[in-house]
PDB file of N, CA and C in Angstrom:
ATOM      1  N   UNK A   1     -73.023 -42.874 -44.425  1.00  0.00           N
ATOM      2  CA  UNK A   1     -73.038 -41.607 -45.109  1.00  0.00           C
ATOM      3  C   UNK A   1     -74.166 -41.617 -46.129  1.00  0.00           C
ATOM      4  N   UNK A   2     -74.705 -40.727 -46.360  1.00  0.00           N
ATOM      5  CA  UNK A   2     -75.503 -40.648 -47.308  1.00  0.00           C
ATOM      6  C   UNK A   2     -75.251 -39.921 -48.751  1.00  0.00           C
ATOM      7  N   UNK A   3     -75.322 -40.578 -49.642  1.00  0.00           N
ATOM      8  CA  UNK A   3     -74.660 -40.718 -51.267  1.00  0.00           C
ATOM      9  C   UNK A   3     -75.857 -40.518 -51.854  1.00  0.00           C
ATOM     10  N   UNK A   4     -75.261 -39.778 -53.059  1.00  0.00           N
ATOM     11  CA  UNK A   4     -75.850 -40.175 -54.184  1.00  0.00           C
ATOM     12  C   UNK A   4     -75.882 -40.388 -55.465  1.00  0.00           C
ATOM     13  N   UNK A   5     -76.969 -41.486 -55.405  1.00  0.00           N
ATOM     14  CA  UNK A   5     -76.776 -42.679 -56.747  1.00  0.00           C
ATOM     15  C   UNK A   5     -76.047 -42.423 -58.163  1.00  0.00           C
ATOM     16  N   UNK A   6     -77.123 -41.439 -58.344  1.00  0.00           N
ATOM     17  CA  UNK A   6     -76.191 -40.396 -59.469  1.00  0.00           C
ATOM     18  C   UNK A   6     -75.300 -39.466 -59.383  1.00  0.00           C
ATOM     19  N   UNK A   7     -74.825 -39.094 -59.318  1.00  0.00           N
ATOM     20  CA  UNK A   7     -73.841 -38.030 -59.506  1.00  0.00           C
ATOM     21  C   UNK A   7     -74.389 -36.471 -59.674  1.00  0.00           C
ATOM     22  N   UNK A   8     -75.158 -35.561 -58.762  1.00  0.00           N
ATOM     23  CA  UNK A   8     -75.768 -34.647 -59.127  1.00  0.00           C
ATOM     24  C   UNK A   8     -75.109 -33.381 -60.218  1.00  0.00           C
ATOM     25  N   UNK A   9     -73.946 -33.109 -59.913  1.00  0.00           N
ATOM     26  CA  UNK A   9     -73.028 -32.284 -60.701  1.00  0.00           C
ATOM     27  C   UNK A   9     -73.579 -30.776 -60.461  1.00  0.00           C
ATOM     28  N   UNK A  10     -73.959 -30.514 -59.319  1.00  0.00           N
ATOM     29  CA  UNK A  10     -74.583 -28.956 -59.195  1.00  0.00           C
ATOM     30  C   UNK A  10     -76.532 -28.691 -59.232  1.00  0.00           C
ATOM     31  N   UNK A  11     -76.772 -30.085 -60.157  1.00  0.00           N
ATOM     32  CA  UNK A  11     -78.287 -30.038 -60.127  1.00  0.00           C
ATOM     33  C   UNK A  11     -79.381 -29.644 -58.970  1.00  0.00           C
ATOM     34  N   UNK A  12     -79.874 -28.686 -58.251  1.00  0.00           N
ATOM     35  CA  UNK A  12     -80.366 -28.612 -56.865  1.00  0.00           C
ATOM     36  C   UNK A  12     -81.281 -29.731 -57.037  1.00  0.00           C
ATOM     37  N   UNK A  13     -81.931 -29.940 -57.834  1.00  0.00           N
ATOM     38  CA  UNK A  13     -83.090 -30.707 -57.776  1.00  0.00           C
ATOM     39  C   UNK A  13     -82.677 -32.422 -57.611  1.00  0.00           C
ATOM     40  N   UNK A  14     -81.838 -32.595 -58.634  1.00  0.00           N
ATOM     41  CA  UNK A  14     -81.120 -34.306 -58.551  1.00  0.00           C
ATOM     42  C   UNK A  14     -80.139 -34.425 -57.073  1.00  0.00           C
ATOM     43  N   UNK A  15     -79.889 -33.250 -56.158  1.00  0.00           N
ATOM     44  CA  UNK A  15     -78.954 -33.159 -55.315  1.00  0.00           C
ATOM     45  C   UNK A  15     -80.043 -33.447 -53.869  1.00  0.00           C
ATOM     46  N   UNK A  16     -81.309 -32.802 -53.921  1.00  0.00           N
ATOM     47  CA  UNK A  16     -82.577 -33.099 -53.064  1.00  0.00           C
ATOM     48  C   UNK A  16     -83.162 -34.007 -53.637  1.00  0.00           C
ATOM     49  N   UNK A  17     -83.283 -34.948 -54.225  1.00  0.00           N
ATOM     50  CA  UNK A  17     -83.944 -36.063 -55.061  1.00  0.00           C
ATOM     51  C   UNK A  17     -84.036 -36.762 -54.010  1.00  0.00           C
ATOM     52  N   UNK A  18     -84.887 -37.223 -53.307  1.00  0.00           N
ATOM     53  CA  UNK A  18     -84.787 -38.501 -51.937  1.00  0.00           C
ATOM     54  C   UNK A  18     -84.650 -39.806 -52.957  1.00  0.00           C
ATOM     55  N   UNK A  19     -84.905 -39.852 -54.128  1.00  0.00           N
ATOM     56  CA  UNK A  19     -85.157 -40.843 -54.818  1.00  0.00           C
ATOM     57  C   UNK A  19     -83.620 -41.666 -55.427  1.00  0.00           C
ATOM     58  N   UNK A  20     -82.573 -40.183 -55.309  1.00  0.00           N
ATOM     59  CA  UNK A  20     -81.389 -40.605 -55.885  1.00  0.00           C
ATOM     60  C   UNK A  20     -80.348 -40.596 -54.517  1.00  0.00           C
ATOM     61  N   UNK A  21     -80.859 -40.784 -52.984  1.00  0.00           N
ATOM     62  CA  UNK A  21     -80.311 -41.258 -52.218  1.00  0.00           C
ATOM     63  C   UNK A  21     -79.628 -42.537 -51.674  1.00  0.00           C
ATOM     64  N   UNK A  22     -78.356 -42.778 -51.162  1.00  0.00           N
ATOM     65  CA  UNK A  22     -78.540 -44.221 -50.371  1.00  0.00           C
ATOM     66  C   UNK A  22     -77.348 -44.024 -49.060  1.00  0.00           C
ATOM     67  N   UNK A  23     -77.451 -45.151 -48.537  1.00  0.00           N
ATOM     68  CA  UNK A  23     -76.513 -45.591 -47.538  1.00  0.00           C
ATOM     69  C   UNK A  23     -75.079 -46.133 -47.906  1.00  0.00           C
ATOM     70  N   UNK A  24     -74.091 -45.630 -47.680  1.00  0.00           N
ATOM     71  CA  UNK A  24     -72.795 -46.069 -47.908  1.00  0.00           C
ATOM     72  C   UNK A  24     -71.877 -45.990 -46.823  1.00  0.00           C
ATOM     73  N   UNK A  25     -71.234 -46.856 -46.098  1.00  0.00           N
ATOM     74  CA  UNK A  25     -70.415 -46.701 -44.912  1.00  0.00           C
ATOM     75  C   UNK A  25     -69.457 -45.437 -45.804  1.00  0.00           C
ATOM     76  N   UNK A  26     -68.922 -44.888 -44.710  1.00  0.00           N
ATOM     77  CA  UNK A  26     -67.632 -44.067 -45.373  1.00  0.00           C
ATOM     78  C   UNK A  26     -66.831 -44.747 -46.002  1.00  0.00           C
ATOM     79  N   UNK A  27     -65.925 -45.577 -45.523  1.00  0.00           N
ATOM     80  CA  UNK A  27     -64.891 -46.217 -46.614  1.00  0.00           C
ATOM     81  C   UNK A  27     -65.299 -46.245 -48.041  1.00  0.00           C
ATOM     82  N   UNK A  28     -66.738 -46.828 -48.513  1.00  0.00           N
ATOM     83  CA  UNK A  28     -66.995 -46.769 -49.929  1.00  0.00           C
ATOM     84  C   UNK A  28     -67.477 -45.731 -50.195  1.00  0.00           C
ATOM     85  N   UNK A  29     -68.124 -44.881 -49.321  1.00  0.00           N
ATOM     86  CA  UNK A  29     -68.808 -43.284 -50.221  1.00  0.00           C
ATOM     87  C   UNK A  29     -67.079 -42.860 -50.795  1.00  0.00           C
ATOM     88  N   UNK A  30     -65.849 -42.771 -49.296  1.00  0.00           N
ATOM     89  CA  UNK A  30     -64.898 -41.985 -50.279  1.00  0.00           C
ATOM     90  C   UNK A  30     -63.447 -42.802 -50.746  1.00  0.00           C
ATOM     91  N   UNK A  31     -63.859 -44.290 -51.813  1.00  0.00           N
ATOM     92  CA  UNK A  31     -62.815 -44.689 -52.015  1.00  0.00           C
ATOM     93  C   UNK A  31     -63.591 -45.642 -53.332  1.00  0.00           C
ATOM     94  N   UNK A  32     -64.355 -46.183 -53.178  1.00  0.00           N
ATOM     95  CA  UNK A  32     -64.720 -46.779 -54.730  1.00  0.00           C
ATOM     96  C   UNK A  32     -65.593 -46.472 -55.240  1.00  0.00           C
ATOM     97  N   UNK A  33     -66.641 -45.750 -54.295  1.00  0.00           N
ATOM     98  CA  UNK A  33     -67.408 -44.468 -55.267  1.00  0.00           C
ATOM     99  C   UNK A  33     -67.023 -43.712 -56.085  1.00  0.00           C
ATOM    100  N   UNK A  34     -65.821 -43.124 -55.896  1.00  0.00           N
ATOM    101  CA  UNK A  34     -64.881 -41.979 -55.919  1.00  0.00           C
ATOM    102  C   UNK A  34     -64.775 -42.153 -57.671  1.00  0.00           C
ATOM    103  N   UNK A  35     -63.603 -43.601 -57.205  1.00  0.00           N
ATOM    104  CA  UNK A  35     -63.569 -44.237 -58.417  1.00  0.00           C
ATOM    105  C   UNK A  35     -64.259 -44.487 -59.580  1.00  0.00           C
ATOM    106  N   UNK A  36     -65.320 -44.616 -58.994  1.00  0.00           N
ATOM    107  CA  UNK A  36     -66.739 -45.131 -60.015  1.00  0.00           C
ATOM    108  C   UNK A  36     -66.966 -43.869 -60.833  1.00  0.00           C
ATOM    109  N   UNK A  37     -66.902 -42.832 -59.932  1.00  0.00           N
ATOM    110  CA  UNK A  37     -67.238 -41.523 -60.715  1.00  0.00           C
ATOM    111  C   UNK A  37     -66.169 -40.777 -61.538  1.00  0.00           C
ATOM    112  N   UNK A  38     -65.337 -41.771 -61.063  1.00  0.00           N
ATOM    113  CA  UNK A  38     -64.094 -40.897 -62.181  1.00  0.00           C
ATOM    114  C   UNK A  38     -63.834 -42.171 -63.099  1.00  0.00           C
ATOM    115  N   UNK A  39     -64.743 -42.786 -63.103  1.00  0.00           N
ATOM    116  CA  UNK A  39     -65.121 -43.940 -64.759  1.00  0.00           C
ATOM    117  C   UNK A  39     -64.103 -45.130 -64.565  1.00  0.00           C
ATOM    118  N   UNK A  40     -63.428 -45.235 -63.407  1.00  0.00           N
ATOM    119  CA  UNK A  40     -62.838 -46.076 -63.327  1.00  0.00           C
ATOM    120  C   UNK A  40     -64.050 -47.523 -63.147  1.00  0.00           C
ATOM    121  N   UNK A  41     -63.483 -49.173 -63.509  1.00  0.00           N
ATOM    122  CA  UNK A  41     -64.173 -49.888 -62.986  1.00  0.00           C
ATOM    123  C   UNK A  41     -63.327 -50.937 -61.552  1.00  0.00           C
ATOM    124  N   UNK A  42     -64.660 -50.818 -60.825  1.00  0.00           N
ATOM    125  CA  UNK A  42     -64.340 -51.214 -59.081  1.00  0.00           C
ATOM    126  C   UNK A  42     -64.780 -52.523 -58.851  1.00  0.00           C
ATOM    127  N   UNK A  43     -64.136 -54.063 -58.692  1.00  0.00           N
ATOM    128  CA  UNK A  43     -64.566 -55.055 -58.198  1.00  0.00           C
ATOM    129  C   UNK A  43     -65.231 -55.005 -56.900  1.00  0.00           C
ATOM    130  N   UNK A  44     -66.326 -55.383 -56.411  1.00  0.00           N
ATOM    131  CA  UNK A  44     -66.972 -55.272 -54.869  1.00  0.00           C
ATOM    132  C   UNK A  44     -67.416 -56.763 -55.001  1.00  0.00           C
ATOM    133  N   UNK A  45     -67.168 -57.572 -53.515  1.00  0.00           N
ATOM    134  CA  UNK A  45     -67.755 -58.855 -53.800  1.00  0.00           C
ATOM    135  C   UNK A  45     -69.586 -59.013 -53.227  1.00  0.00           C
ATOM    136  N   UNK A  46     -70.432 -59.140 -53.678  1.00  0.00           N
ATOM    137  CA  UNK A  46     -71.706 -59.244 -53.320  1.00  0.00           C
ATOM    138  C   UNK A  46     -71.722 -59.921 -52.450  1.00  0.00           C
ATOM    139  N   UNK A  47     -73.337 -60.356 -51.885  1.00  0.00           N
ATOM    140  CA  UNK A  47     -73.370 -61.315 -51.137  1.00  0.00           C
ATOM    141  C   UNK A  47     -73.580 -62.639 -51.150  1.00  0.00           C
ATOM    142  N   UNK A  48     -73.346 -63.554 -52.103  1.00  0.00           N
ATOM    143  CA  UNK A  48     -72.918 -64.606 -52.033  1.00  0.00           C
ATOM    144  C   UNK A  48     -71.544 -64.645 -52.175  1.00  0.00           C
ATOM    145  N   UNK A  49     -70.673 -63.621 -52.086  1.00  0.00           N
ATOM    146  CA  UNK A  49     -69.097 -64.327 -52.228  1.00  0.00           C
ATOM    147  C   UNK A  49     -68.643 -63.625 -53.737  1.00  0.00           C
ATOM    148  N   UNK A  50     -69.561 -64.055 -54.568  1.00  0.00           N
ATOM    149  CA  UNK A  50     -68.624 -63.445 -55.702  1.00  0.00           C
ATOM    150  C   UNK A  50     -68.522 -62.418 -55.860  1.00  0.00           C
ATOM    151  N   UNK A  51     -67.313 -62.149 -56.681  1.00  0.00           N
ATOM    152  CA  UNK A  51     -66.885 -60.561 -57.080  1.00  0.00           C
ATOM    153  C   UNK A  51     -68.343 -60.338 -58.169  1.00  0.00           C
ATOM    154  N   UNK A  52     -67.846 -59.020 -57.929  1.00  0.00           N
ATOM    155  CA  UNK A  52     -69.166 -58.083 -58.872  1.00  0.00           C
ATOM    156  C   UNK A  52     -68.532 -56.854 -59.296  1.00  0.00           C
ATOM    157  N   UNK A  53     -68.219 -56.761 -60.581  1.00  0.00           N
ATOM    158  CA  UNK A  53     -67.845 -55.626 -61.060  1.00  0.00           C
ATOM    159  C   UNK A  53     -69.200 -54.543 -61.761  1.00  0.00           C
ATOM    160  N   UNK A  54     -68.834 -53.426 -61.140  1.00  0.00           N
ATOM    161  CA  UNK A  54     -69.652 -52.211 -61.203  1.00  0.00           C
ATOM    162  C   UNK A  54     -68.706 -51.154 -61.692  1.00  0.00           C
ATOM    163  N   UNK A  55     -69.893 -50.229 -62.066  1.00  0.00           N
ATOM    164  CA  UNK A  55     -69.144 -48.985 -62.561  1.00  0.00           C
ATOM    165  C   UNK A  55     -68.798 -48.711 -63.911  1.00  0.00           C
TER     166      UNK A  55
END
């Protein structure tokens, strides 16, 4: 799916931003993104293994 980084909030311009695009399987565009944007904080484990808290 394609996300974005920031959170546009209605902005047309930050909403067409190619710059504030990315790749997110579905499961995380609508379940700890979600989260992230409602200020919650989301453990994700990186790629070496450890957890990584974001958000």
């Amino acid at each position: 799916m394609v996300d974005h980084k920031k959170p546009h909030k209605g902005d047309f311009e930050l909403f067409h931003d190619p710059l504030n695009l990315q790749s997110l399987c579905a499961h995380h565009h609508n379940s700890a993104k979600q989260l992230m944007e409602r200020g919650r904080k989301v453990a994700v484990i990186g790629v070496d293994g450890y957890p990584i808290e974001i958000g």
